[in-house]
PDB file of N, CA and C in Angstrom:
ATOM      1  N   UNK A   1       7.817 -12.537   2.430  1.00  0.00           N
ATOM      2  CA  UNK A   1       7.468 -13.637   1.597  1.00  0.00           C
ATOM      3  C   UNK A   1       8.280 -14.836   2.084  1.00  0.00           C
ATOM      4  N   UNK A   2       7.494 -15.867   2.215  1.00  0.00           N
ATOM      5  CA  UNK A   2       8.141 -17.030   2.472  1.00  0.00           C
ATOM      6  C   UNK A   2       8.963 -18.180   1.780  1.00  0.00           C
ATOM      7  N   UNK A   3       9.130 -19.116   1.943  1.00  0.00           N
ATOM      8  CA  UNK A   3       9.784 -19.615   0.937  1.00  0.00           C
ATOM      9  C   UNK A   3       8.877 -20.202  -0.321  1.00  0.00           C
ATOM     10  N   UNK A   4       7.577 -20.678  -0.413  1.00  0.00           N
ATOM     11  CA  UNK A   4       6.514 -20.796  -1.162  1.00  0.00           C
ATOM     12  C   UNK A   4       6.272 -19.571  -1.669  1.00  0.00           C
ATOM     13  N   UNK A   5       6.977 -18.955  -1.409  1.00  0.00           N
ATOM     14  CA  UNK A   5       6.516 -17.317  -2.149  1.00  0.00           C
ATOM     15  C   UNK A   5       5.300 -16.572  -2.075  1.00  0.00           C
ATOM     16  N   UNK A   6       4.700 -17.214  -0.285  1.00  0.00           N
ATOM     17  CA  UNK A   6       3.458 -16.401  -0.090  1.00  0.00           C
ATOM     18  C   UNK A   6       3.887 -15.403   0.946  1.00  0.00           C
ATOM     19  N   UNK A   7       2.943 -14.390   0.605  1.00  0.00           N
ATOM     20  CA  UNK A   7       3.208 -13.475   1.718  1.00  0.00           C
ATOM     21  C   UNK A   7       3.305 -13.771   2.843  1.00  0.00           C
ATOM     22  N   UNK A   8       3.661 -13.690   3.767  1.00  0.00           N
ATOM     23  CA  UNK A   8       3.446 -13.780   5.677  1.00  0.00           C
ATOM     24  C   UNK A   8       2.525 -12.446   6.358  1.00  0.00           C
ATOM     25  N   UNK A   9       2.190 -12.886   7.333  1.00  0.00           N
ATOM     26  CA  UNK A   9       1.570 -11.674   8.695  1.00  0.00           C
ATOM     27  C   UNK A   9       3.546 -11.671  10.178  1.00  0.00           C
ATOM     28  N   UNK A  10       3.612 -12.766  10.029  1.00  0.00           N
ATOM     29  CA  UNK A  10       4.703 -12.579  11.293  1.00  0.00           C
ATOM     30  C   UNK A  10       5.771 -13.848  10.655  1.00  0.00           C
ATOM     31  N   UNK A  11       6.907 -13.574  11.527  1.00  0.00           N
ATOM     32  CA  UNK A  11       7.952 -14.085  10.961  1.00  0.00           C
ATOM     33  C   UNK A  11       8.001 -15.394  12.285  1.00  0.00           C
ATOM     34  N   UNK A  12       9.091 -15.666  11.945  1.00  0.00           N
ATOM     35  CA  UNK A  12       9.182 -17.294  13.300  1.00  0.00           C
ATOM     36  C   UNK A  12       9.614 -16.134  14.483  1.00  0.00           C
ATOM     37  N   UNK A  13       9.139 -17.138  15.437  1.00  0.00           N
ATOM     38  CA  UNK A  13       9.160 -16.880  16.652  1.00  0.00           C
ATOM     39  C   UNK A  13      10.999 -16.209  17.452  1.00  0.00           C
ATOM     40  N   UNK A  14      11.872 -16.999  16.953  1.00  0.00           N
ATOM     41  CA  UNK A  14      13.215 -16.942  17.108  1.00  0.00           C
ATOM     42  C   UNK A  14      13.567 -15.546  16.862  1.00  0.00           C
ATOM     43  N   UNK A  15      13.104 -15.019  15.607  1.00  0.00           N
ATOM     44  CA  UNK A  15      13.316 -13.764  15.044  1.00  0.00           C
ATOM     45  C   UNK A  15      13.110 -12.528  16.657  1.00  0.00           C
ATOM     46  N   UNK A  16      11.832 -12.746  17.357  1.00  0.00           N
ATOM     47  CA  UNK A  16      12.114 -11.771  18.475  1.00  0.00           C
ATOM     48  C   UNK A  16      13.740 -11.463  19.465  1.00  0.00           C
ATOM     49  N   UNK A  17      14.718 -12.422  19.467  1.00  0.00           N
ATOM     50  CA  UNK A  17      15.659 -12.789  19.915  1.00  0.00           C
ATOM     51  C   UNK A  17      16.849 -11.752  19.465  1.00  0.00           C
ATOM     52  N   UNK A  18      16.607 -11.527  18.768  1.00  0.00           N
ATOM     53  CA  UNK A  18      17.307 -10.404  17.636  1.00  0.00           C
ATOM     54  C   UNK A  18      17.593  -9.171  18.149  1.00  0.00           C
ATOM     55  N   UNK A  19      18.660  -8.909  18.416  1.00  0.00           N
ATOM     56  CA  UNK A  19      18.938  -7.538  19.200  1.00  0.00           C
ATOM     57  C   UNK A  19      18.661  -6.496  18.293  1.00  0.00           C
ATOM     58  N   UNK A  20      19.105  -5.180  18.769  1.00  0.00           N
ATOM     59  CA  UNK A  20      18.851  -3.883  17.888  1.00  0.00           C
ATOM     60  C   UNK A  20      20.410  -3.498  17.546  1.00  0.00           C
ATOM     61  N   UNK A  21      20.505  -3.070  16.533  1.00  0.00           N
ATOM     62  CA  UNK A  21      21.620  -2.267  16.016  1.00  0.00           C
ATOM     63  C   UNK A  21      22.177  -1.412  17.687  1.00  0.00           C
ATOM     64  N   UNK A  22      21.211  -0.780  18.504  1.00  0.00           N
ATOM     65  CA  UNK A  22      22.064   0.142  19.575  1.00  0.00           C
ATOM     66  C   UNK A  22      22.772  -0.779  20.268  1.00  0.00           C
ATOM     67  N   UNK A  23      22.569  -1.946  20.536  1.00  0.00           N
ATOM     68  CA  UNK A  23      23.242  -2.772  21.406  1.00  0.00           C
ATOM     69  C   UNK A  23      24.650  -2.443  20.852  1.00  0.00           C
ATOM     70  N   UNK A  24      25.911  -2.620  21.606  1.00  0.00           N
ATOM     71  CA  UNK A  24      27.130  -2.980  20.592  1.00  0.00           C
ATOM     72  C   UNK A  24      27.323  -4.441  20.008  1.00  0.00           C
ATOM     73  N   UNK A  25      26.753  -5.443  20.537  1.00  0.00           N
ATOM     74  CA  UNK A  25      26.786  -6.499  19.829  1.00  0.00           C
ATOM     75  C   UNK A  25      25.756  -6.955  18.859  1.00  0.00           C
ATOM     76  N   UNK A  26      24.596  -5.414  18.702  1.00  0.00           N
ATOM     77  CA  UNK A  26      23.713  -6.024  17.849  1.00  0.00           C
ATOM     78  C   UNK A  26      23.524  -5.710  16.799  1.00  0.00           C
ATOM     79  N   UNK A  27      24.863  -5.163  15.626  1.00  0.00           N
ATOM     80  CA  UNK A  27      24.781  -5.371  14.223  1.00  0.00           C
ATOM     81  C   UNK A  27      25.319  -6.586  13.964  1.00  0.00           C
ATOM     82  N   UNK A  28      26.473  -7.461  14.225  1.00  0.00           N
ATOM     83  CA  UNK A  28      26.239  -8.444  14.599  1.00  0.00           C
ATOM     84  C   UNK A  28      25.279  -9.538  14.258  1.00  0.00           C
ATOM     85  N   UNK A  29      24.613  -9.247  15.537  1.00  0.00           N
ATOM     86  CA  UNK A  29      23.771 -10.302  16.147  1.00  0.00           C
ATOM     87  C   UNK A  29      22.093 -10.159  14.910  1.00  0.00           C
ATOM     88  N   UNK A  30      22.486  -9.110  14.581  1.00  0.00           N
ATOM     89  CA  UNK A  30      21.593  -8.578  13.435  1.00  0.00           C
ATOM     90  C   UNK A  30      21.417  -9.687  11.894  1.00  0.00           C
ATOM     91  N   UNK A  31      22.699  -9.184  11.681  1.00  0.00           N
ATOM     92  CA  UNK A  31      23.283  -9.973  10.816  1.00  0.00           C
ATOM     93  C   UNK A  31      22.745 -11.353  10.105  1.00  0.00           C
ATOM     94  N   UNK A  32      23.419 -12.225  11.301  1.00  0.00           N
ATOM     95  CA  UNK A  32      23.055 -13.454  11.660  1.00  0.00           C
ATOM     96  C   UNK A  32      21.652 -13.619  11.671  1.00  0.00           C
ATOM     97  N   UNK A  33      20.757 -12.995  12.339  1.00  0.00           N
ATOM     98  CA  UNK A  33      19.357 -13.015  12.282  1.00  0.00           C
ATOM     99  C   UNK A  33      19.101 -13.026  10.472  1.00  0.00           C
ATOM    100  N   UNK A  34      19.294 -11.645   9.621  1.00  0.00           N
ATOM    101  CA  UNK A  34      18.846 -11.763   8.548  1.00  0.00           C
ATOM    102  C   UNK A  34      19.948 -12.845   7.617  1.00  0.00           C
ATOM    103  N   UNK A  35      21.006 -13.302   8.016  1.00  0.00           N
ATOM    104  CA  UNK A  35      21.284 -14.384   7.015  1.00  0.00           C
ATOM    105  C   UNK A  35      20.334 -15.803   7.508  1.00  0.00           C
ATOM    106  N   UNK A  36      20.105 -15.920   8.396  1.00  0.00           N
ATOM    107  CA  UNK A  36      19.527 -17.382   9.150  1.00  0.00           C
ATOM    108  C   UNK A  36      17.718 -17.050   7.902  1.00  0.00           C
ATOM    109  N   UNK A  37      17.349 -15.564   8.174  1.00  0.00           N
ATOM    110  CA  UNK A  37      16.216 -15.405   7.505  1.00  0.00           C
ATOM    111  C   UNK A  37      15.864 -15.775   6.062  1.00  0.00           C
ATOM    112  N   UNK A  38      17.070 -15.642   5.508  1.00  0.00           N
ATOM    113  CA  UNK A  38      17.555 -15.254   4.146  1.00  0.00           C
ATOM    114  C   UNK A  38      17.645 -17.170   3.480  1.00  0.00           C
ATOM    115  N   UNK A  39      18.049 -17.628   5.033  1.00  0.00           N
ATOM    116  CA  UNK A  39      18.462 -19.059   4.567  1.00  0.00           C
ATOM    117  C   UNK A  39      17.141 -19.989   4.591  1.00  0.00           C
ATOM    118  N   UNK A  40      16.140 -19.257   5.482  1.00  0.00           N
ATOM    119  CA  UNK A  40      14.858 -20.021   5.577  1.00  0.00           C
ATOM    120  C   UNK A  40      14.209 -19.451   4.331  1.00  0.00           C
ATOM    121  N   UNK A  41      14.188 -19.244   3.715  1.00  0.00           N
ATOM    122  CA  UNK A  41      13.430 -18.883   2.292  1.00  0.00           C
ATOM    123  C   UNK A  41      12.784 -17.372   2.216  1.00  0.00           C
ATOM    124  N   UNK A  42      12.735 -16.768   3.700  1.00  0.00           N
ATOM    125  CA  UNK A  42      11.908 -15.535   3.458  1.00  0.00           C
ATOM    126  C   UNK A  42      13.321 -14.765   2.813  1.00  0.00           C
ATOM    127  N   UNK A  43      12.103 -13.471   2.019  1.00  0.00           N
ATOM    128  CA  UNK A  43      12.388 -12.322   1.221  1.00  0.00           C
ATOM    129  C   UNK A  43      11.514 -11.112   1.282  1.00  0.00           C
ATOM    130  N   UNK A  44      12.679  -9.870   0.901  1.00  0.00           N
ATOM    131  CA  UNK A  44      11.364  -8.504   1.924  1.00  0.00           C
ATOM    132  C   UNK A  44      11.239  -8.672  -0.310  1.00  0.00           C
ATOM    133  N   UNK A  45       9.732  -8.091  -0.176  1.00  0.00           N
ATOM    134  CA  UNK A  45       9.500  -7.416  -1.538  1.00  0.00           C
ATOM    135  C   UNK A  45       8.707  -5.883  -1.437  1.00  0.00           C
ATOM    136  N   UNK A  46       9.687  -5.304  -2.287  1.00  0.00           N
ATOM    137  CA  UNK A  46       9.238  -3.864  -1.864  1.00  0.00           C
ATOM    138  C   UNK A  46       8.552  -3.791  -3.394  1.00  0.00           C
ATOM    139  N   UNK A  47       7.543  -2.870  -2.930  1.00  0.00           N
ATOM    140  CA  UNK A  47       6.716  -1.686  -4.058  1.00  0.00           C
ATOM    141  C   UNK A  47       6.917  -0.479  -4.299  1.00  0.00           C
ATOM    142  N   UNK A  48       7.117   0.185  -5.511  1.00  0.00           N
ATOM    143  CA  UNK A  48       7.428   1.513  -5.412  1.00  0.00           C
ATOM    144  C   UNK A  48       6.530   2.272  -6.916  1.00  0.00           C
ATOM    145  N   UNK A  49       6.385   3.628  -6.936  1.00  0.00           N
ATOM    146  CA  UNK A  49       5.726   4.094  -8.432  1.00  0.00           C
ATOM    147  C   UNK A  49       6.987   4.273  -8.765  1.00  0.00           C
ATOM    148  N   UNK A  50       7.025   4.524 -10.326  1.00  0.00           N
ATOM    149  CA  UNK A  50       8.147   5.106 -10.906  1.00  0.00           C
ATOM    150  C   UNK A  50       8.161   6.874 -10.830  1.00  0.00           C
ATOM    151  N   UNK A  51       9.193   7.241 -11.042  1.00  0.00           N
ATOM    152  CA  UNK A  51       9.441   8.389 -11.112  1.00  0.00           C
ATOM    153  C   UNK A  51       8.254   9.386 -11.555  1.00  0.00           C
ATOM    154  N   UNK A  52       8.504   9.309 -12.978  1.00  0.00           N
ATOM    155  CA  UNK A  52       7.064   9.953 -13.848  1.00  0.00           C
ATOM    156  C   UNK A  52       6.435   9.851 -13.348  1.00  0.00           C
ATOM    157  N   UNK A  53       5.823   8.974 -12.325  1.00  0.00           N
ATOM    158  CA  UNK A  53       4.423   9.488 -11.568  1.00  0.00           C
ATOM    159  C   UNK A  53       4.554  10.874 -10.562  1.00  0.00           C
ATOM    160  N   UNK A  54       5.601  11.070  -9.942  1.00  0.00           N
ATOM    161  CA  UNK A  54       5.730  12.055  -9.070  1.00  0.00           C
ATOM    162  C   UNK A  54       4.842  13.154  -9.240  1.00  0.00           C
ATOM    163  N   UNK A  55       4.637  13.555 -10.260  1.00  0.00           N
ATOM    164  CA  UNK A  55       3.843  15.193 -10.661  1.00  0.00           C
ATOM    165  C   UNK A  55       2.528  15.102 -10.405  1.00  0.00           C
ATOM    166  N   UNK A  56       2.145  13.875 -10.979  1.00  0.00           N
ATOM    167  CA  UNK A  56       1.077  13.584 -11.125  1.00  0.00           C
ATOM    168  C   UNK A  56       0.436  13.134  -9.524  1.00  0.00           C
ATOM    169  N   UNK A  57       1.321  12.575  -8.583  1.00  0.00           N
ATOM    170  CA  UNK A  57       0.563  12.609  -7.079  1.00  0.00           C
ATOM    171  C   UNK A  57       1.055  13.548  -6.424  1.00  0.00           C
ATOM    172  N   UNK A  58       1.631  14.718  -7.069  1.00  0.00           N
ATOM    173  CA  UNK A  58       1.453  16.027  -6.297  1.00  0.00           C
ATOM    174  C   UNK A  58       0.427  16.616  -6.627  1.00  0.00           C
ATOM    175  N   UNK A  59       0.058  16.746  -7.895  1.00  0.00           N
ATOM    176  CA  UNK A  59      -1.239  17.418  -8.178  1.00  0.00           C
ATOM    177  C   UNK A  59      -2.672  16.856  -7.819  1.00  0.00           C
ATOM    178  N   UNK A  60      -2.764  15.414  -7.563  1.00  0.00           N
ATOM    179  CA  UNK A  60      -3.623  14.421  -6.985  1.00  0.00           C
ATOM    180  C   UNK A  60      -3.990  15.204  -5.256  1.00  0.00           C
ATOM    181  N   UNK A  61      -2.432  15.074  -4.453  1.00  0.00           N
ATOM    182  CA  UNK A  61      -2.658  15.292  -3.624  1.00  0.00           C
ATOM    183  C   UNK A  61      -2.987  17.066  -2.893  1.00  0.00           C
ATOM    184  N   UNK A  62      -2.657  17.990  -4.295  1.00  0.00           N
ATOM    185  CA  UNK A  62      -2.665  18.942  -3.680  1.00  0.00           C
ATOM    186  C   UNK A  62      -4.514  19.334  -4.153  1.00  0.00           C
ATOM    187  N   UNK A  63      -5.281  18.757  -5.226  1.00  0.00           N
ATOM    188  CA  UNK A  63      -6.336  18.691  -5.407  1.00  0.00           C
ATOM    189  C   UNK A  63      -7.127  18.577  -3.940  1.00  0.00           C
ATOM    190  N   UNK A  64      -6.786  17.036  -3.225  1.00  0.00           N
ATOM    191  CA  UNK A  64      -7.310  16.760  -2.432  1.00  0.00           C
ATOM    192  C   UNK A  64      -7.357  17.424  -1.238  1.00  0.00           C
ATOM    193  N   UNK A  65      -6.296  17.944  -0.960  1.00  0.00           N
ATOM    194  CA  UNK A  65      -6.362  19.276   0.139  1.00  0.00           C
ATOM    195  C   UNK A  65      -6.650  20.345  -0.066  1.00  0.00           C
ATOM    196  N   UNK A  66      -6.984  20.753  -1.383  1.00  0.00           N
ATOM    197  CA  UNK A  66      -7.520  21.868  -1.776  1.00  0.00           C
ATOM    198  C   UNK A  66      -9.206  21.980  -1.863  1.00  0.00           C
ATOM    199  N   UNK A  67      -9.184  20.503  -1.338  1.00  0.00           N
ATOM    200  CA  UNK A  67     -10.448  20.721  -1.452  1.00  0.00           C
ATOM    201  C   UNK A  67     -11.081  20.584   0.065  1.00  0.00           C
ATOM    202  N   UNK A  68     -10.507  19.924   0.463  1.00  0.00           N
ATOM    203  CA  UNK A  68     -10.729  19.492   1.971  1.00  0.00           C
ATOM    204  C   UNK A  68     -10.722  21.107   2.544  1.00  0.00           C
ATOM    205  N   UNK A  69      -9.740  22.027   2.393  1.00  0.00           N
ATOM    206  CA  UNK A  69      -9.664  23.589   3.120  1.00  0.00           C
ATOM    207  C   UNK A  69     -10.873  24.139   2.353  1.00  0.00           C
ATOM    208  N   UNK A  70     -10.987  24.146   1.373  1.00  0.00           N
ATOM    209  CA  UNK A  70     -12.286  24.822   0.919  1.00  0.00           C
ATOM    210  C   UNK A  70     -13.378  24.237   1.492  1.00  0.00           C
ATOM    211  N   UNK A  71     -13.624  22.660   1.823  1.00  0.00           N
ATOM    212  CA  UNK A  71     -14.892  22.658   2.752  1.00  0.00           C
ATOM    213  C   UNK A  71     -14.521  22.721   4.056  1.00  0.00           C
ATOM    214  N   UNK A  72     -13.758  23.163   4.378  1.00  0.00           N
ATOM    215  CA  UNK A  72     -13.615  23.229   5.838  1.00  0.00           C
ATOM    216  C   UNK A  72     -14.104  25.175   6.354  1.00  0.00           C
ATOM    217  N   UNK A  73     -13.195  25.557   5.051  1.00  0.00           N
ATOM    218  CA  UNK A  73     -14.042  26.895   5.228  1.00  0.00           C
ATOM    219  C   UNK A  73     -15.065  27.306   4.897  1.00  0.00           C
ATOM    220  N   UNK A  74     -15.963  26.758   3.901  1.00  0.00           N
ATOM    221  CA  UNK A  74     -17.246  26.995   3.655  1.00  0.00           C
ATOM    222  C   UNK A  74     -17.982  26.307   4.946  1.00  0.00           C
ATOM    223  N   UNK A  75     -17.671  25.320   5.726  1.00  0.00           N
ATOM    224  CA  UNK A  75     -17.852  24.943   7.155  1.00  0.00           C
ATOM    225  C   UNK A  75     -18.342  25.595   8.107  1.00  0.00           C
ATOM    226  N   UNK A  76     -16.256  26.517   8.266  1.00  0.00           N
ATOM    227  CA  UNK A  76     -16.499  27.571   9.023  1.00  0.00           C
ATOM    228  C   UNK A  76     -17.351  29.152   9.018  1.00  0.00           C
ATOM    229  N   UNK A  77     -17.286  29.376   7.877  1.00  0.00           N
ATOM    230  CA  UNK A  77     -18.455  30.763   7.354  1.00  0.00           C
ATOM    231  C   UNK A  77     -19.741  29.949   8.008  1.00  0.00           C
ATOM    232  N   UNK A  78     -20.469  28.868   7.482  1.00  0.00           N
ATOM    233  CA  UNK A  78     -21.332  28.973   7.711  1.00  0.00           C
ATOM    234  C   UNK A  78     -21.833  28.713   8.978  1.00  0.00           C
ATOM    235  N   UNK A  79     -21.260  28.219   9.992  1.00  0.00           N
ATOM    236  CA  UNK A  79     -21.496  28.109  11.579  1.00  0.00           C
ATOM    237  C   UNK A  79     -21.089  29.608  12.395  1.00  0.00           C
ATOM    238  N   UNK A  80     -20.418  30.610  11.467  1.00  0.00           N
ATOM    239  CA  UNK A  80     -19.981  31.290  12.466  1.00  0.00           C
ATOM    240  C   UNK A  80     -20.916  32.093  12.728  1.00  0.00           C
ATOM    241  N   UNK A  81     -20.763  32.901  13.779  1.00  0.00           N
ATOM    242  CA  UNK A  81     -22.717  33.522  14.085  1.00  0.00           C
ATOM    243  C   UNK A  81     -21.867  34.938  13.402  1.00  0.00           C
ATOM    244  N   UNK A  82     -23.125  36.012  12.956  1.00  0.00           N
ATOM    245  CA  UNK A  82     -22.983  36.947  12.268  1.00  0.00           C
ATOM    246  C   UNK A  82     -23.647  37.923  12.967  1.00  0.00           C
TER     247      UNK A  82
END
């Protein structure tokens, strides 16, 4: 998010310049990158479910693969030659 508080696709160009943490000078050099970021108005915004949902997209997701193997084997029975 930018400083207008719209989302972005890519950040400024400068930002490629930015070493990696493996470098030894690039936590550092890191740093500096996200305070300079921090000072141009962008902000990360994260999304998350709450907790209490947890059960509920295990059982979502185990539905959905439970169903996907059941047509995959009613699939396989029926192509297999007899």
């Amino acid at each position: 998010m930018d400083s207008t508080r719209r989302a972005v696709d890519t950040l400024p160009a400068w930002v490629a310049d930015c070493m990696t943490p493996e470098d030894p000078l690039g936590e550092s050099t890191q740093q500096r990158c996200l305070g300079r970021l921090a000072a141009a108005g962008y902000r990360q915004v994260v999304t998350y479910q709450p907790a209490d949902r947890f059960w509920l997209f295990q059982a979502l997701e185990t539905a959905i693969f439970g169903m996907l193997s059941l047509l995959v084997g009613f699939c396989f029975l029926r192509i297999w030659p007899s």
